[in-house]
N, C-alpha and C. Protein backbone atom coordinates (compact mmCIF):
# COMPACT_ATOMS: atom_id res chain seq x y z
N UNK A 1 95.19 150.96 93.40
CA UNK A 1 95.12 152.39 93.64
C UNK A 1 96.51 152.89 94.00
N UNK A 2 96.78 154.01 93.36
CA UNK A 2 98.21 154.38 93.58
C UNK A 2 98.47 155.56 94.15
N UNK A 3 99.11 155.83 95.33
CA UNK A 3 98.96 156.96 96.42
C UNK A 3 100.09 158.17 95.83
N UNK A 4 99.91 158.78 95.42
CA UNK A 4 100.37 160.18 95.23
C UNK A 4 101.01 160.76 96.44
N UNK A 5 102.42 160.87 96.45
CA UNK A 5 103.15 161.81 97.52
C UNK A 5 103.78 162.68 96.96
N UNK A 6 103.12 164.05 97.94
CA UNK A 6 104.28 165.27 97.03
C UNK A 6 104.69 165.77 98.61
N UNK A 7 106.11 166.00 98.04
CA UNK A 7 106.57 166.65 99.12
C UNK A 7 106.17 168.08 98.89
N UNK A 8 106.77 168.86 100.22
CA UNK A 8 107.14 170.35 99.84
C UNK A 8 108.05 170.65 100.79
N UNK A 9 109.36 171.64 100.01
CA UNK A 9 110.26 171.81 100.52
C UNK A 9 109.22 173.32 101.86
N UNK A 10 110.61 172.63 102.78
CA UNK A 10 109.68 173.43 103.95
C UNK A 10 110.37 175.26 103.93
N UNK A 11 109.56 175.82 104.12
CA UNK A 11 110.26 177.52 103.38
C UNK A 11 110.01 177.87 104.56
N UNK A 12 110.70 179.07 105.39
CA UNK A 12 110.86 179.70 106.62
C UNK A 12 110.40 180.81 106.20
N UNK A 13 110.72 182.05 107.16
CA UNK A 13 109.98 182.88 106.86
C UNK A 13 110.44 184.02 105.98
N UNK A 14 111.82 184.02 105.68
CA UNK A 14 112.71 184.21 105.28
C UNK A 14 112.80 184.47 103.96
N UNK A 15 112.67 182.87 103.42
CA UNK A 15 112.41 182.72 102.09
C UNK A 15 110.85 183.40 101.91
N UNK A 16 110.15 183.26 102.16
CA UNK A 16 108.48 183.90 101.96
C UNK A 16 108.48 185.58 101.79
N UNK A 17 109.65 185.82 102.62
CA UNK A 17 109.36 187.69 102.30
C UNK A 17 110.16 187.36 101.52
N UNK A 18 111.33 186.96 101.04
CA UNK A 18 112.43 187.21 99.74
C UNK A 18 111.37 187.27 98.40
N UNK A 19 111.09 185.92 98.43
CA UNK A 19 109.80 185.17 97.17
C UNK A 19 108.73 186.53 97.44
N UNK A 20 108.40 186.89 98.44
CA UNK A 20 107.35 188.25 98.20
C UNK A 20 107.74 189.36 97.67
N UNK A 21 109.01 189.72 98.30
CA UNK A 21 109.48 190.87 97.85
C UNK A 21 110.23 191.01 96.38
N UNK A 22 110.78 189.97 96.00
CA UNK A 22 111.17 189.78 94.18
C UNK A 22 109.86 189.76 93.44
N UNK A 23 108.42 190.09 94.04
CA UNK A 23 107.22 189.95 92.92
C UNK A 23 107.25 191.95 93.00
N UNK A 24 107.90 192.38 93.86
CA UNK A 24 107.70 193.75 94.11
C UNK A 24 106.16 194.44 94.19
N UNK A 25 105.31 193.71 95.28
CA UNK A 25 104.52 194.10 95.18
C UNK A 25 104.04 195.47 95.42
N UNK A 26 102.69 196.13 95.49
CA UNK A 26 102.76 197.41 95.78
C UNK A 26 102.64 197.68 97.04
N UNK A 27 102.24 196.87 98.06
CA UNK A 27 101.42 196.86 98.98
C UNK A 27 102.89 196.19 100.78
N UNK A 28 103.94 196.55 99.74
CA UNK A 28 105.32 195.85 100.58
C UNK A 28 105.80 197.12 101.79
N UNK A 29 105.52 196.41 102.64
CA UNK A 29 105.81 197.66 104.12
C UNK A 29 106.95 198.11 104.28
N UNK A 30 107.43 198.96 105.28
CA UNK A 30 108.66 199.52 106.06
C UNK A 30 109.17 198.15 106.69
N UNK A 31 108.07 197.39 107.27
CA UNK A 31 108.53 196.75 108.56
C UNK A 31 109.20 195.10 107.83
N UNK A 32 108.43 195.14 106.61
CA UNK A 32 108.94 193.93 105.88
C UNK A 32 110.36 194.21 105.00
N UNK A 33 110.75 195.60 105.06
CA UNK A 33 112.12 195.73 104.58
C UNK A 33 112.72 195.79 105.84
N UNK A 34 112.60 195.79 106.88
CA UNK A 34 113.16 195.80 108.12
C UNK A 34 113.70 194.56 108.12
N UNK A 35 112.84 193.64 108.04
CA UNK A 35 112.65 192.16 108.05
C UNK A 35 113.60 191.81 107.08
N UNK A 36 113.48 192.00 105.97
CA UNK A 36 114.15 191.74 104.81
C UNK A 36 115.74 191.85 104.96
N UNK A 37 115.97 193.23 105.24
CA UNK A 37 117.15 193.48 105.40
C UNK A 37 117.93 192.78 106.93
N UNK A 38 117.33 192.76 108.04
CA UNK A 38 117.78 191.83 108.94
C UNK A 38 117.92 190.35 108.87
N UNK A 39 117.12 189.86 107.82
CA UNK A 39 117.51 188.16 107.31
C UNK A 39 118.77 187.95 107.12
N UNK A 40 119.28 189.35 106.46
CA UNK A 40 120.92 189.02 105.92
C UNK A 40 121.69 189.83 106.31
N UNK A 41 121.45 189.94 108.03
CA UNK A 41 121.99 190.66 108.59
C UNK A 41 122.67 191.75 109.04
N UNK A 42 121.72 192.58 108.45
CA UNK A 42 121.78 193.97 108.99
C UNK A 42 121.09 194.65 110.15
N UNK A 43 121.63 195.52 110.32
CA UNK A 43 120.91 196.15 111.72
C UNK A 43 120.23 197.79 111.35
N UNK A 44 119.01 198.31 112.03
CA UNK A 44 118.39 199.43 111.71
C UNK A 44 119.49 200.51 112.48
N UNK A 45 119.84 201.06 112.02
CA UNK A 45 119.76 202.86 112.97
C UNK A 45 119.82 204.16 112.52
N UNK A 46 119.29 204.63 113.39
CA UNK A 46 118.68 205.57 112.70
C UNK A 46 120.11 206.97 112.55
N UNK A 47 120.23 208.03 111.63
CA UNK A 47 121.66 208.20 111.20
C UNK A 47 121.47 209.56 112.42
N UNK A 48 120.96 210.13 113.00
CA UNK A 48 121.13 210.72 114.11
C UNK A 48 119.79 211.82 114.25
N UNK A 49 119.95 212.70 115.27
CA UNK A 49 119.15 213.73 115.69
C UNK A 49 118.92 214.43 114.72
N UNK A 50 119.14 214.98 113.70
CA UNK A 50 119.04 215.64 112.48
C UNK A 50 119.05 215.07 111.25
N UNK A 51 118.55 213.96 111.14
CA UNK A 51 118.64 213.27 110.03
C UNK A 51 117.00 213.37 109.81
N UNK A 52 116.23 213.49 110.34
CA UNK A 52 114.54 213.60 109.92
C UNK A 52 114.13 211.83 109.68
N UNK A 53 113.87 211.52 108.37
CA UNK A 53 113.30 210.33 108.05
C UNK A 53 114.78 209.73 107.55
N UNK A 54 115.61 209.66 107.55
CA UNK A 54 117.02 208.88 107.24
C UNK A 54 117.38 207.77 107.65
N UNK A 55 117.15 206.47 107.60
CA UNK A 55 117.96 206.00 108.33
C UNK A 55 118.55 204.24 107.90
N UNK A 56 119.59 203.96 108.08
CA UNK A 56 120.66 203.08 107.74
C UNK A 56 120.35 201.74 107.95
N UNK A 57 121.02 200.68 106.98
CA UNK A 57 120.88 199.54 107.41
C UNK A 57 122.18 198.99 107.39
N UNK A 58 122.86 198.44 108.31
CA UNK A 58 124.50 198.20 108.36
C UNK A 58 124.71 197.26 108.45
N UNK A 59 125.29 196.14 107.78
CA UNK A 59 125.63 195.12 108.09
C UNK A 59 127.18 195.01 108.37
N UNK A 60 127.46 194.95 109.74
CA UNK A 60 128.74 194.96 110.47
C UNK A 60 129.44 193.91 109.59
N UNK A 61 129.28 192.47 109.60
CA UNK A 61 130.21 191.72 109.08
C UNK A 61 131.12 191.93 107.63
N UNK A 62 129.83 192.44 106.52
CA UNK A 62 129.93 193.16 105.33
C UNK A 62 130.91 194.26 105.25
N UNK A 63 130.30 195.02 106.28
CA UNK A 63 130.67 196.26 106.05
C UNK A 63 130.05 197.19 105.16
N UNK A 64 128.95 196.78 104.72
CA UNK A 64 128.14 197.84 103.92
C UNK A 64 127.02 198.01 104.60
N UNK A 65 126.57 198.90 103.85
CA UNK A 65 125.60 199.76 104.51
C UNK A 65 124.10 200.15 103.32
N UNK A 66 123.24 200.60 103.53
CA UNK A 66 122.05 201.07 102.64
C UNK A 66 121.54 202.25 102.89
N UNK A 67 121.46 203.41 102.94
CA UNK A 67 120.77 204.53 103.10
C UNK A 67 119.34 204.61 102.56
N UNK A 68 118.43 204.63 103.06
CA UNK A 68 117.11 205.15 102.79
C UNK A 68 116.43 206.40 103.54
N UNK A 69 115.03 206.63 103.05
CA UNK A 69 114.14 207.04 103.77
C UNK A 69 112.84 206.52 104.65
N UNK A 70 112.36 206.66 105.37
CA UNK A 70 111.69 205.80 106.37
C UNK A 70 110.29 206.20 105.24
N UNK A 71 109.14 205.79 105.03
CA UNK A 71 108.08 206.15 104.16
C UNK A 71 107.06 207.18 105.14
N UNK A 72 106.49 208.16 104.47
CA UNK A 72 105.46 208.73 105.11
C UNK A 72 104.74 210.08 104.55
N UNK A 73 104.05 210.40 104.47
CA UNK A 73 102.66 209.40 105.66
C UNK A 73 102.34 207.98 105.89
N UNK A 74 102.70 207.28 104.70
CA UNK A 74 101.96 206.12 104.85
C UNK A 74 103.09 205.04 105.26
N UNK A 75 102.88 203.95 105.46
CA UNK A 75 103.71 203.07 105.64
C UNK A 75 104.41 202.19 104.33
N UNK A 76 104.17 202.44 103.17
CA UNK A 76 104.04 201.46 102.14
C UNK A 76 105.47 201.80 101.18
N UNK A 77 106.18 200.97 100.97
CA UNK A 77 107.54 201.12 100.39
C UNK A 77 107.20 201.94 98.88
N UNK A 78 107.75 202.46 97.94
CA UNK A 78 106.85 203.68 96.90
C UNK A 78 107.57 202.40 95.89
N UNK A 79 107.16 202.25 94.35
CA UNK A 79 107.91 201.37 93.75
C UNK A 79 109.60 201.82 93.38
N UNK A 80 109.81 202.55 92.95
CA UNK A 80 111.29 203.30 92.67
C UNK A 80 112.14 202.61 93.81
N UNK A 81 111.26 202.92 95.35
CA UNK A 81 112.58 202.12 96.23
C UNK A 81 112.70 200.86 96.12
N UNK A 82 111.08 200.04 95.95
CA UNK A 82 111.31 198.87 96.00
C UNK A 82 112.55 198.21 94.74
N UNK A 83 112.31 198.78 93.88
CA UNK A 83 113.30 198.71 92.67
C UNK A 83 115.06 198.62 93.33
N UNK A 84 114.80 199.79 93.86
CA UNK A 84 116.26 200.28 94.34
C UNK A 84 116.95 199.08 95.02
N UNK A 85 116.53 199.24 96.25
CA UNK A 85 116.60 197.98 97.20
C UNK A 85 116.63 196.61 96.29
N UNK A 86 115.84 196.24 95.21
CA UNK A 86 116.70 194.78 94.55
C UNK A 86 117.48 195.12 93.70
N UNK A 87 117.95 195.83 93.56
CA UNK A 87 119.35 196.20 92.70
C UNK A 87 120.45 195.70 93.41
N UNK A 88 119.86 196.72 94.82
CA UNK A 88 121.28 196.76 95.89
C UNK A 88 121.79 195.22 96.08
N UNK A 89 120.43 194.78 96.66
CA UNK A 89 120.37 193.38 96.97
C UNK A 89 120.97 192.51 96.14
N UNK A 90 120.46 192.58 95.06
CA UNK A 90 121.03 191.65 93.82
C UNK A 90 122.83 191.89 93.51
N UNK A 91 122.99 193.51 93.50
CA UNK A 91 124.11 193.90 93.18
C UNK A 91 125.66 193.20 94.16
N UNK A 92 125.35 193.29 95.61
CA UNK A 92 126.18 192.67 96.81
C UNK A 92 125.68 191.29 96.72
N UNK A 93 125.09 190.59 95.93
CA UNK A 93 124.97 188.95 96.28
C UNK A 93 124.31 188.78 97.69
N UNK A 94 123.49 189.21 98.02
CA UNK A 94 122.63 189.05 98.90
C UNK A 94 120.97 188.09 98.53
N UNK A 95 120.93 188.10 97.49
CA UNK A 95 119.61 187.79 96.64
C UNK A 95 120.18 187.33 95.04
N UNK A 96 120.28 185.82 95.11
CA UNK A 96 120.61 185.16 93.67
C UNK A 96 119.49 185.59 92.49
């Protein structure tokens, strides 16, 4: 009898929203581009008192930055941004 071993490479959480978010699903949150964008180190803030739903993702070391809109009513990223956002991503080498 011959024992079958499979590994599996061990994936963090990291890799799991990347691998989620390249299927672009429809159903992809605010809080998981939060997530997303802080993996590769950026930080949220919001662009000030008069900015309404605006707000930035900066990555100090980079030096770049992302402008969006926060989603609403609902919480759910619309597809056009999700699009947007892997462009960006893809475009700065952030996402092979």
């Amino acid at each position: 009898m011959y024992l079958k071993i499979v590994t599996f490479a061990a994936m963090n959480k990291k890799d799991k929203l990347v691998r989620r978010f390249r299927t672009q699903p429809k159903d992809f949150t605010f809080e998981e581009v939060t997530a997303l964008f802080q993996g590769y180190g950026f930080t949220l803030e919001n662009k000030g008192a008069t900015s309404g739903s605006r707000i930035r993702f900066y990555n100090e070391t980079d030096q770049k930055s992302y402008i969006m809109h926060k989603p609403h009513p609902s919480n759910i990223i619309k597809g056009y941004m999700m699009r947007d956002i892997l462009n960006y991503l893809l475009k700065n080498n952030y996402i092979e």
